[in-house]
Protein backbone atom coordinates (compact mmCIF):
# COMPACT_ATOMS: atom_id res chain seq x y z
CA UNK A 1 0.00 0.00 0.00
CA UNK A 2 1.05 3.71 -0.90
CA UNK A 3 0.26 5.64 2.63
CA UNK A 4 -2.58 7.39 1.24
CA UNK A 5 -3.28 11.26 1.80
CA UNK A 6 -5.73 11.85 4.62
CA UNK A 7 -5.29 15.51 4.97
CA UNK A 8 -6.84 17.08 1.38
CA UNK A 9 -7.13 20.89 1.81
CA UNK A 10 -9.30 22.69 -0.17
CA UNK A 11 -6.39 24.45 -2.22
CA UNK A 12 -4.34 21.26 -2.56
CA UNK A 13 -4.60 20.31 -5.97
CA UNK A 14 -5.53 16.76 -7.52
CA UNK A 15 -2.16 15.02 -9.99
CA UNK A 16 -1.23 12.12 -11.62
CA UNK A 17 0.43 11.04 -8.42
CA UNK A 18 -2.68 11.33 -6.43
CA UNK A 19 -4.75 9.73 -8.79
CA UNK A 20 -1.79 6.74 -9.46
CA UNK A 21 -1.48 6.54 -5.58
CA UNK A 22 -5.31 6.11 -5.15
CA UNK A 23 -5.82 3.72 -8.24
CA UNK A 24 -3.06 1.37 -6.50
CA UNK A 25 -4.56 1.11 -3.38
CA UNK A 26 -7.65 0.62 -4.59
CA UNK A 27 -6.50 -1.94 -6.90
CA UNK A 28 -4.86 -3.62 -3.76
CA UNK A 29 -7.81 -3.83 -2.03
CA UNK A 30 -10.45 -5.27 -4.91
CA UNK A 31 -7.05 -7.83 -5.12
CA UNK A 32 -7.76 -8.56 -1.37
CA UNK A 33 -11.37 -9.08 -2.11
CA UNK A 34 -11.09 -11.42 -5.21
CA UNK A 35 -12.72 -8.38 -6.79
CA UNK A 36 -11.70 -7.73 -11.13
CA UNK A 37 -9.85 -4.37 -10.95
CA UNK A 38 -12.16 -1.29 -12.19
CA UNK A 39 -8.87 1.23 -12.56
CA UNK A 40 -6.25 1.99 -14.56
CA UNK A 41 -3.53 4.48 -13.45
CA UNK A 42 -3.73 7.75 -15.59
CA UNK A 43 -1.87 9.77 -17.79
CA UNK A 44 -2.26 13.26 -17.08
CA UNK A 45 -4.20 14.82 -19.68
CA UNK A 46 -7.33 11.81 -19.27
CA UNK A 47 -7.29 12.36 -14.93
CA UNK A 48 -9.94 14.24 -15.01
CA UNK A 49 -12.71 12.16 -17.04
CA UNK A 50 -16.06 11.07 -16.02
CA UNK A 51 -14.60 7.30 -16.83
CA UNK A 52 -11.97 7.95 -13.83
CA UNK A 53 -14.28 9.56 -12.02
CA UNK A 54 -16.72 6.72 -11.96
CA UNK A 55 -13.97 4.07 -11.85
CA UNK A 56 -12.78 5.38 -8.49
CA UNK A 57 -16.49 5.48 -7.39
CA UNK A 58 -17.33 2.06 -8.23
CA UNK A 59 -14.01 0.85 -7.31
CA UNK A 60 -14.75 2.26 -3.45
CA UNK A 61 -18.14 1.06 -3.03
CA UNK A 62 -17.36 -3.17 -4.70
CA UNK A 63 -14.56 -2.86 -1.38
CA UNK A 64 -16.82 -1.41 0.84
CA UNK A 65 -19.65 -4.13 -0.06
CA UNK A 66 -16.94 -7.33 -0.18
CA UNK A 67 -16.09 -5.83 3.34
CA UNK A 68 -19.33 -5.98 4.55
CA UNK A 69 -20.85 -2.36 5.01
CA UNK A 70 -23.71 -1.08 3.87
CA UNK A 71 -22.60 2.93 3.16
CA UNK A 72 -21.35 3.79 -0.35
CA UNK A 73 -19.36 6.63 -2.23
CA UNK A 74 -21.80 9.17 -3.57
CA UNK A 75 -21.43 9.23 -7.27
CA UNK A 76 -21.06 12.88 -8.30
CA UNK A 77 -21.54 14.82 -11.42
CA UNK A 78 -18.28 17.16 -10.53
CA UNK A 79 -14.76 16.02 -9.15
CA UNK A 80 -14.22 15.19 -6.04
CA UNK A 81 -13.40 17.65 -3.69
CA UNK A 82 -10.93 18.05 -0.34
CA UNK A 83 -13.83 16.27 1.93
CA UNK A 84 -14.54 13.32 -0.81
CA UNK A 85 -10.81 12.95 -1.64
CA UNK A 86 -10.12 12.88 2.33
CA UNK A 87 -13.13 10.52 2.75
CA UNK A 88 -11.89 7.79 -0.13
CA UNK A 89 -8.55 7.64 1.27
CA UNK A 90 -9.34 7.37 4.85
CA UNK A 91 -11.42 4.57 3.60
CA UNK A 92 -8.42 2.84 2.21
CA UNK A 93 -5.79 3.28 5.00
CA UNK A 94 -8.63 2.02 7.72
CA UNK A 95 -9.80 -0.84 4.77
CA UNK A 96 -5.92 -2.03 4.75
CA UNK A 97 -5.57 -2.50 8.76
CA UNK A 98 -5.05 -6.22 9.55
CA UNK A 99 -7.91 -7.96 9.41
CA UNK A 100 -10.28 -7.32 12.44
CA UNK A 101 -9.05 -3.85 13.08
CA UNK A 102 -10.13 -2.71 9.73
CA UNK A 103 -13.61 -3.04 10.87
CA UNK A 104 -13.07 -1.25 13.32
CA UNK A 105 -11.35 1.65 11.75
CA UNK A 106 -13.52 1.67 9.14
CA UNK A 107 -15.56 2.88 11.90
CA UNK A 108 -14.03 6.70 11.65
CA UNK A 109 -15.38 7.30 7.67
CA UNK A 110 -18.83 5.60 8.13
CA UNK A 111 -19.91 6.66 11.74
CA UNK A 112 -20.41 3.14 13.79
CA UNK A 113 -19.55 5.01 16.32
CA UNK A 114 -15.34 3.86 16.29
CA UNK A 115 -12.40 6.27 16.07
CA UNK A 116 -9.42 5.51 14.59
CA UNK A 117 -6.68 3.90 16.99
CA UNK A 118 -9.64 3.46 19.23
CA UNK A 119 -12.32 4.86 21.38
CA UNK A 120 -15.82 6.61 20.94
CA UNK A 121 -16.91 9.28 19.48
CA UNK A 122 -17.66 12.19 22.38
């Protein structure tokens, strides 16, 4: 796994890195699940395209359901933003915890009530 980025800022902007680096997780984690990869890493004038938009989309939510949860990736009509793009890769780092404590981080994206590292929410 690439350590994703879990700190997007609104004026941080989205590259061929970012994309690559989310693409190969994701890819990872479909692996994990016996899922048929949905990406393809991009080339830097095609990043922005509705295909690669919907590819990371679908590509979050087949994890999510192999995993076992019932919340899903809001398809959008725009990009993603900071919140989405912190959202999707938060999912991945808690998704690639050993098993057991991925459920449970999972917790800190989908509100079951689990924080990251441990705890409640206050």
């Amino acid at each position: 796994m690439i350590t994703p980025k879990t700190d997007w800022k609104l004026t941080d902007y989205y590259n061929v890195e970012d994309h690559n680096r989310i693409v190969s997780n994701l890819n990872e984690l479909l692996s994990r699940y016996n899922l048929t990869p949905l990406l393809s890493a991009g080339e830097v004038g095609e990043l922005l395209t509705e295909e690669h938009l919907l590819g990371i989309v679908r590509s979050c939510n087949a994890v999510l359901e192999a995993a076992g949860y019932k919340t899903t990736i809001q398809r959008r009509n725009t990009w993603f933003d900071a919140d989405d793009l912190n959202k999707i890769e938060s999912t991945i780092l808690a998704l690639n915890q050993p098993v057991g404590k991925a459920e449970y981080s999972a917790g800190l994206v989908y509100d079951t009530g689990a924080v990251y590292g441990g705890g409640a929410h206050g």
